[in-house]
N, C-alpha and C. Protein backbone atom coordinates (compact mmCIF):
# COMPACT_ATOMS: atom_id res chain seq x y z
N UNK A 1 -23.29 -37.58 5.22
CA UNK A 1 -22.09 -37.03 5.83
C UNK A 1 -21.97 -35.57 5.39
N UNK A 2 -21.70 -34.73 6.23
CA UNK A 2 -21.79 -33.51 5.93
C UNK A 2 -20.20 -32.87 5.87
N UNK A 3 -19.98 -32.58 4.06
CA UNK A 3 -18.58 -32.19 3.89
C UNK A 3 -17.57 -31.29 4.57
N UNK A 4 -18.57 -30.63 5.27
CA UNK A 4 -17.89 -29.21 6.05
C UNK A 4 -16.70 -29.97 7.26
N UNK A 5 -18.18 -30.89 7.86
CA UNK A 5 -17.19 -31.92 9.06
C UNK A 5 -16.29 -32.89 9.01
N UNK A 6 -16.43 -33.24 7.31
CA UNK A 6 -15.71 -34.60 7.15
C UNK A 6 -14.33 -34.27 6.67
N UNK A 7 -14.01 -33.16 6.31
CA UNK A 7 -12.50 -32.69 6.09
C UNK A 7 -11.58 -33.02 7.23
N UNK A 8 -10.80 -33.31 6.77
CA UNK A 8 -9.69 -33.52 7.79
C UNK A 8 -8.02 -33.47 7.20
N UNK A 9 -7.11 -32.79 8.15
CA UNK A 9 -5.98 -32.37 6.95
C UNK A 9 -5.14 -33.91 7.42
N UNK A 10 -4.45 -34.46 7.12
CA UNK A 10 -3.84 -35.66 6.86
C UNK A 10 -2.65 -35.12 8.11
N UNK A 11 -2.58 -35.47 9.18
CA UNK A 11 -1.56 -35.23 10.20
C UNK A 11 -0.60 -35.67 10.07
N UNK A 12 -0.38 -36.82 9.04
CA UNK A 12 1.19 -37.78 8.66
C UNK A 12 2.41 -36.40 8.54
N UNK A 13 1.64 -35.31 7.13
CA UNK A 13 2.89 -34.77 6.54
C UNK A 13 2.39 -33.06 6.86
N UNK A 14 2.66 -32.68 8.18
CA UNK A 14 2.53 -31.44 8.63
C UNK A 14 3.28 -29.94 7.58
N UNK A 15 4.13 -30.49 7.48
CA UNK A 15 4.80 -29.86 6.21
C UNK A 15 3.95 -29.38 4.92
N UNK A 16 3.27 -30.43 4.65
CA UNK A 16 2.50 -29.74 2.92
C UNK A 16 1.27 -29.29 3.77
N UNK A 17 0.25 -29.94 4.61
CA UNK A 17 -0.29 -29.07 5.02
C UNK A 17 0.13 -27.63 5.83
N UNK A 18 0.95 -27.38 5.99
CA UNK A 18 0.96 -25.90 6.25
C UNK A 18 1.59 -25.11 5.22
N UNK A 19 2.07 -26.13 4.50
CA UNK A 19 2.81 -24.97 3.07
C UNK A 19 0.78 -24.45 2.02
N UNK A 20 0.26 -25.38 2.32
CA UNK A 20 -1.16 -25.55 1.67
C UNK A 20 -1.77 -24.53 2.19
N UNK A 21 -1.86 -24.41 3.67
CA UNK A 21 -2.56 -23.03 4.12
C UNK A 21 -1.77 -21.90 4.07
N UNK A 22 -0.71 -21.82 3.84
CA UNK A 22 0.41 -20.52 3.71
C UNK A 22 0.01 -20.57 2.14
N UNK A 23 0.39 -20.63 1.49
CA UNK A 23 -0.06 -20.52 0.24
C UNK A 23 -2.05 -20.03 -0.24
N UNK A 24 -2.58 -20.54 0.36
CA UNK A 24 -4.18 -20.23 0.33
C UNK A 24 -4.11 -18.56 0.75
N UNK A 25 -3.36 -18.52 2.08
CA UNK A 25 -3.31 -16.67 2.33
C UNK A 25 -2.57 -15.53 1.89
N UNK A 26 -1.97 -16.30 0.23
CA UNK A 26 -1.19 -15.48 -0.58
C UNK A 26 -2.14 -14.35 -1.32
N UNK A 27 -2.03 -12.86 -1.71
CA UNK A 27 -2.30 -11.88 -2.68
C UNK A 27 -2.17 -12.83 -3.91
N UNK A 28 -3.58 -12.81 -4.89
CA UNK A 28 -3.12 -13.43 -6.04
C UNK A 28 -2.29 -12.61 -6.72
N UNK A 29 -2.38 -11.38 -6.81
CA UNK A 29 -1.37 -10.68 -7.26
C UNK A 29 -0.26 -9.43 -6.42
N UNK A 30 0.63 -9.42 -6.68
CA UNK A 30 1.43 -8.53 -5.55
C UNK A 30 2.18 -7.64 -6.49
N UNK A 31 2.05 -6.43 -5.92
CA UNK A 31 2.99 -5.66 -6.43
C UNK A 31 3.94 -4.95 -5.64
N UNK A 32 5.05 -4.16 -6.19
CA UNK A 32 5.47 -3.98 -5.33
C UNK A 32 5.05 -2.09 -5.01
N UNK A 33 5.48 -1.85 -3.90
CA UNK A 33 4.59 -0.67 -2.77
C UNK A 33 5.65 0.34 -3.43
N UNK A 34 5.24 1.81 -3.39
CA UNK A 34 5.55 2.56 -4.38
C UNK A 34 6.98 3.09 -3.07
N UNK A 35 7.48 3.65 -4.09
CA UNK A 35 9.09 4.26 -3.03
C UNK A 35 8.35 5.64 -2.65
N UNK A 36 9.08 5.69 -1.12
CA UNK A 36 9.04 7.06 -0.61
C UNK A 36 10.31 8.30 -1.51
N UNK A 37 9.84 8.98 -1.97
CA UNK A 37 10.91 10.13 -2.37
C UNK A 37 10.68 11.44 -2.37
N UNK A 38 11.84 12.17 -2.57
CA UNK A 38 11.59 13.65 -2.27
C UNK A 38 11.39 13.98 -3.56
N UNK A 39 10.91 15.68 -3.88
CA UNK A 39 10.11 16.02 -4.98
C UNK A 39 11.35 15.90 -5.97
N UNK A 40 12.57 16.35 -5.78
CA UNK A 40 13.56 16.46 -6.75
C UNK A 40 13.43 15.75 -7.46
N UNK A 41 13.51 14.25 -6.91
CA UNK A 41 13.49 13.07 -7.44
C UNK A 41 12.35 12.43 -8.49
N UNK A 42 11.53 13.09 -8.45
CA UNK A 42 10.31 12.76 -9.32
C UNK A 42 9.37 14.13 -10.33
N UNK A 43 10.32 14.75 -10.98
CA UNK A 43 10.49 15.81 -11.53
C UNK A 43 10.13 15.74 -12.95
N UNK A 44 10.31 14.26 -13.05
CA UNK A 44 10.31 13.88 -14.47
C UNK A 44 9.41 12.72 -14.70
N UNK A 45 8.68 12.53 -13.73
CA UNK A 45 7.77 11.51 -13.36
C UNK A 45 6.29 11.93 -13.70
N UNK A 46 5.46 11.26 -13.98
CA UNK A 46 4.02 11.36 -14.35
C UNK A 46 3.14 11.65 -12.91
N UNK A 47 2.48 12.48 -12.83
CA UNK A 47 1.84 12.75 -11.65
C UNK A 47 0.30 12.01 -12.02
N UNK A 48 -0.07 11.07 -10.48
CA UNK A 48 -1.08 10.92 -10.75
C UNK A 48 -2.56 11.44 -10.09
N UNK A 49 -2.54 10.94 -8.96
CA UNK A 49 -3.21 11.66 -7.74
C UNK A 49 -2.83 12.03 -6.79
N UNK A 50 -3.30 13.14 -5.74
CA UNK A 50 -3.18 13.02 -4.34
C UNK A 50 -3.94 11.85 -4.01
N UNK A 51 -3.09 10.91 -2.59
CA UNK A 51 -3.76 10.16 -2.07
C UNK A 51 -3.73 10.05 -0.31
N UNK A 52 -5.17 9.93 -0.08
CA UNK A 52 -4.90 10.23 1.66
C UNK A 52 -5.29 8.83 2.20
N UNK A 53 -4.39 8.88 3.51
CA UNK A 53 -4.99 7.01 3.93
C UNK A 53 -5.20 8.09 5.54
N UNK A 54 -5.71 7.09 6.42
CA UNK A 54 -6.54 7.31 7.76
C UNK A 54 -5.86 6.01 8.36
N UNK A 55 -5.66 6.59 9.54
CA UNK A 55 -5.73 5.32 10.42
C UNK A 55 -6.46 4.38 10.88
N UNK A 56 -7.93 5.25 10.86
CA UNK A 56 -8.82 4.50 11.49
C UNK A 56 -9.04 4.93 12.89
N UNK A 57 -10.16 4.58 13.68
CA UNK A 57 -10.41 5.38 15.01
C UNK A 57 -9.81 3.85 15.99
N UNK A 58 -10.05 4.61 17.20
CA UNK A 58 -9.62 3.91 18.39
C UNK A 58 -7.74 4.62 18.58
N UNK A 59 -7.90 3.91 19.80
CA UNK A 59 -6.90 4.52 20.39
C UNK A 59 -5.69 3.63 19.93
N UNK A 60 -4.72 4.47 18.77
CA UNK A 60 -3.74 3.83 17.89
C UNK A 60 -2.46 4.74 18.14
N UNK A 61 -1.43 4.24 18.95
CA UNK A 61 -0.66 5.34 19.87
C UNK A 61 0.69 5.23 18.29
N UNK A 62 0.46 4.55 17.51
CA UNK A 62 1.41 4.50 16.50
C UNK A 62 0.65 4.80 14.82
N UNK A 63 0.00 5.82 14.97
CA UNK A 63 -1.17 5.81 14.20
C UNK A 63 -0.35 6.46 12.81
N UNK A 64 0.50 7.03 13.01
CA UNK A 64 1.52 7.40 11.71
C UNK A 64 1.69 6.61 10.99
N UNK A 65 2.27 5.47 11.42
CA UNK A 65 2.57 4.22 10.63
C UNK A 65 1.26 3.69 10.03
N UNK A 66 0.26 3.72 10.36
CA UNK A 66 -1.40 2.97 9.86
C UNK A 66 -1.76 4.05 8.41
N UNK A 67 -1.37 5.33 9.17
CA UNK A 67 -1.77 6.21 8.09
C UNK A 67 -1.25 6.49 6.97
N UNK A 68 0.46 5.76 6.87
CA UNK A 68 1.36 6.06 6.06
C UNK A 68 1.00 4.85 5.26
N UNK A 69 0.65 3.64 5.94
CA UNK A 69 0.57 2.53 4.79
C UNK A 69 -1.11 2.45 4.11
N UNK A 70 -1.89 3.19 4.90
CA UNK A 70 -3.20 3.19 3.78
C UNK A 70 -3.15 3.87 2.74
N UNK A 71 -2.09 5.27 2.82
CA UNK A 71 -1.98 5.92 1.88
C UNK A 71 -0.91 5.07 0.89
N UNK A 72 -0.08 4.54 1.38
CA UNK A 72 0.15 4.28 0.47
C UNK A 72 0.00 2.73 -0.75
N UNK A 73 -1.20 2.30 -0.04
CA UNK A 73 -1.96 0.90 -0.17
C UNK A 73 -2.90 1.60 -1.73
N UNK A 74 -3.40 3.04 -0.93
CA UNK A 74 -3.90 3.49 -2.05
C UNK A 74 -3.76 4.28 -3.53
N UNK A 75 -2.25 4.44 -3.46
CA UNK A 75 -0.86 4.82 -3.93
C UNK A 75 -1.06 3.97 -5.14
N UNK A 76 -0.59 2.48 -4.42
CA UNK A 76 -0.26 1.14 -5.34
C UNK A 76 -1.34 0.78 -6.38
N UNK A 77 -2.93 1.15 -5.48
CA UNK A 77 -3.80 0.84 -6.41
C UNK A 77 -3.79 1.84 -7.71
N UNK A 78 -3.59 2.77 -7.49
CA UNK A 78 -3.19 3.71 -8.77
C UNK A 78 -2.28 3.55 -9.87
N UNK A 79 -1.05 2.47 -9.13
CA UNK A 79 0.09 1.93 -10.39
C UNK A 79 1.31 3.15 -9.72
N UNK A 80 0.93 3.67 -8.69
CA UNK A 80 2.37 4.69 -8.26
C UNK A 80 3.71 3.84 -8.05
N UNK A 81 4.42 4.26 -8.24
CA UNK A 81 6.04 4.10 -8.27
C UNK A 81 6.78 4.59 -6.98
N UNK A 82 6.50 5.93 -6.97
CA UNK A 82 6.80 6.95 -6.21
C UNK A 82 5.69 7.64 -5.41
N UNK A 83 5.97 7.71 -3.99
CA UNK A 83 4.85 9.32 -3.18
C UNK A 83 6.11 10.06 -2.31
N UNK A 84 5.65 10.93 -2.88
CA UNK A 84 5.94 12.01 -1.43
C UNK A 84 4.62 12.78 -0.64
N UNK A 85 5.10 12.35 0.29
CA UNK A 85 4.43 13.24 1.42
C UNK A 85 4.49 14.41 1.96
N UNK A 86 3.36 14.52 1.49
CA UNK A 86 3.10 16.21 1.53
C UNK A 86 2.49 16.97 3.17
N UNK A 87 1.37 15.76 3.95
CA UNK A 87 0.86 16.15 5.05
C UNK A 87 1.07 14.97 6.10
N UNK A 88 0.91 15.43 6.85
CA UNK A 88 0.44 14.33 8.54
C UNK A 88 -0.07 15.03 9.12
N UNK A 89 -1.49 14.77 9.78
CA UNK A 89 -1.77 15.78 10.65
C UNK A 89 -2.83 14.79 11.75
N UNK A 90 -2.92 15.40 12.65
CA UNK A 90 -3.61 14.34 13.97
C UNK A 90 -5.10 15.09 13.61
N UNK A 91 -5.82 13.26 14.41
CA UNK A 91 -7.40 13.96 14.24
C UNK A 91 -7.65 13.45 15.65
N UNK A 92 -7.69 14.33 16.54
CA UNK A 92 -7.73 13.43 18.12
C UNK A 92 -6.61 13.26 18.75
N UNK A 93 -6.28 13.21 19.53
CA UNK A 93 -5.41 12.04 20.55
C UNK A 93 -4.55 11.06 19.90
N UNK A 94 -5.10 10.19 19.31
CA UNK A 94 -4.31 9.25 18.47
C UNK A 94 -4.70 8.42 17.61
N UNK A 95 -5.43 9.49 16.28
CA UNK A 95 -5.74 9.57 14.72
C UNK A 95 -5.49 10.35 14.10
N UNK A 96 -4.71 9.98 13.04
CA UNK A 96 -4.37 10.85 12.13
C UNK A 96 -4.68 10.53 10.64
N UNK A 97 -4.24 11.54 9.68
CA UNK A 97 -4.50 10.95 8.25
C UNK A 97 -3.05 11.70 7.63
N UNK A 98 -2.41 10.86 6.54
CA UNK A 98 -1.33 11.12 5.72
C UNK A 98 -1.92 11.23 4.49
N UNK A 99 -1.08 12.33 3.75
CA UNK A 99 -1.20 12.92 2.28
C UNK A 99 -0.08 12.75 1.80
N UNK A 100 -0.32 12.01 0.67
CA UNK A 100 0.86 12.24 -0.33
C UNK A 100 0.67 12.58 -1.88
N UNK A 101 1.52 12.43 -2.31
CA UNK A 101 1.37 12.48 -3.91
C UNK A 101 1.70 11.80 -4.63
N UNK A 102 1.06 10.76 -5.59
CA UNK A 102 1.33 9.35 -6.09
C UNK A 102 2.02 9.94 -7.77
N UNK A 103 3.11 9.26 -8.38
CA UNK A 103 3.82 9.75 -8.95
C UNK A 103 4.02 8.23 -9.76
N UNK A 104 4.16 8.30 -11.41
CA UNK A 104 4.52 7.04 -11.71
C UNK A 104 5.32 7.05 -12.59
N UNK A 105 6.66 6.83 -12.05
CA UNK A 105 8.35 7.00 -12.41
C UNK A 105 8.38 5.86 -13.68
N UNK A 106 7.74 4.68 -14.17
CA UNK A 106 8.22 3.93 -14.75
C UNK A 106 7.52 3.93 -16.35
N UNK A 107 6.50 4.76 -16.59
CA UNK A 107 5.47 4.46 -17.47
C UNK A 107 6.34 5.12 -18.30
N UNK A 108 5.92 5.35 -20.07
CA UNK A 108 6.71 5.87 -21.43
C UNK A 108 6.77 7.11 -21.23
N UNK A 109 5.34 7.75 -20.37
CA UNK A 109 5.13 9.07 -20.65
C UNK A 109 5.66 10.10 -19.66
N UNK A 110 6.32 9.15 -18.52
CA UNK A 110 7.26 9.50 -17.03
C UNK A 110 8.48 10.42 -17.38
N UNK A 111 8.91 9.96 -18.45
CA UNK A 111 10.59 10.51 -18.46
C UNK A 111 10.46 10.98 -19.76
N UNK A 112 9.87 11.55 -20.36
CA UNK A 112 9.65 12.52 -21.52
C UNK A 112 10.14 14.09 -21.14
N UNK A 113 9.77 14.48 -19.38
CA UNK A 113 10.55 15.67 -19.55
C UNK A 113 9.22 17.05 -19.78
N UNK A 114 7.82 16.70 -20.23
CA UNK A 114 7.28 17.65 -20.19
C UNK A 114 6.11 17.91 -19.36
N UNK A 115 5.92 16.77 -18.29
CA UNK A 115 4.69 16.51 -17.17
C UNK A 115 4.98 17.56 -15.86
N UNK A 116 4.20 18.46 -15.94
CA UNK A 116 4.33 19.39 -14.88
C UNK A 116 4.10 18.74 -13.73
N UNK A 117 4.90 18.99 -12.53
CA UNK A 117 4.13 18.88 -11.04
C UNK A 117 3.36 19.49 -10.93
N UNK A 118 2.41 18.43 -9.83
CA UNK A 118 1.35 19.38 -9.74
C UNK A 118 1.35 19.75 -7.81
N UNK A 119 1.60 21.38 -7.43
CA UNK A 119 1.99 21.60 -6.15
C UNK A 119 0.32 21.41 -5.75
């Protein structure tokens, strides 16, 4: 008998099987996505990188939004708190790429008061 075919989800209790596959397509870990803010606001904050996200090609008539969350997908992987956005600019018709600046408001060395921005 070949295991691949012999699975079968138990149709009695539809309920745990779909809490079972909702759960399987969870992030083992989640964090949460860094805040949009203006520079004032992060003055006293640890600067970490610029980070740029892309939309990606093809014809993406809402491509701001694609570009705003890769950047800031790549934000999170850094441990950012905070970005401001610094660029948007179109590459085509309808691709673009967003710039921001990943900032991390919560760490010891954030609110010390002597971390320069970096323009």
């Amino acid at each position: 008998m070949n295991p691949l075919t012999s699975f079968k989800l138990n149709r009695g209790n539809r309920t745990i099987n779909l809490t079972f596959i909702l759960l399987l397509s969870l992030p083992l870990t989640s964090k949460a996505q860094p805040e949009i803010a203006e520079i004032a606001s992060v003055q006293n904050c640890h600067y970490l990188n610029k980070v740029e996200g892309s939309s990606g090609y093809g014809k993406n008539y809402n491509w701001q939004s694609l570009a705003k969350y890769s950047a800031l997908s790549r934000a999170e992987k850094l441990g950012a708190s905070h970005v401001v956005w610094d660029q948007l600019y179109t590459v085509g018709g309808f691709n673009g790429v967003a710039i921001a600046k990943a900032y991390d408001c919560n760490s010891s060395s954030a609110n010390k008061g002597n971390v320069a921005i970096a323009e």
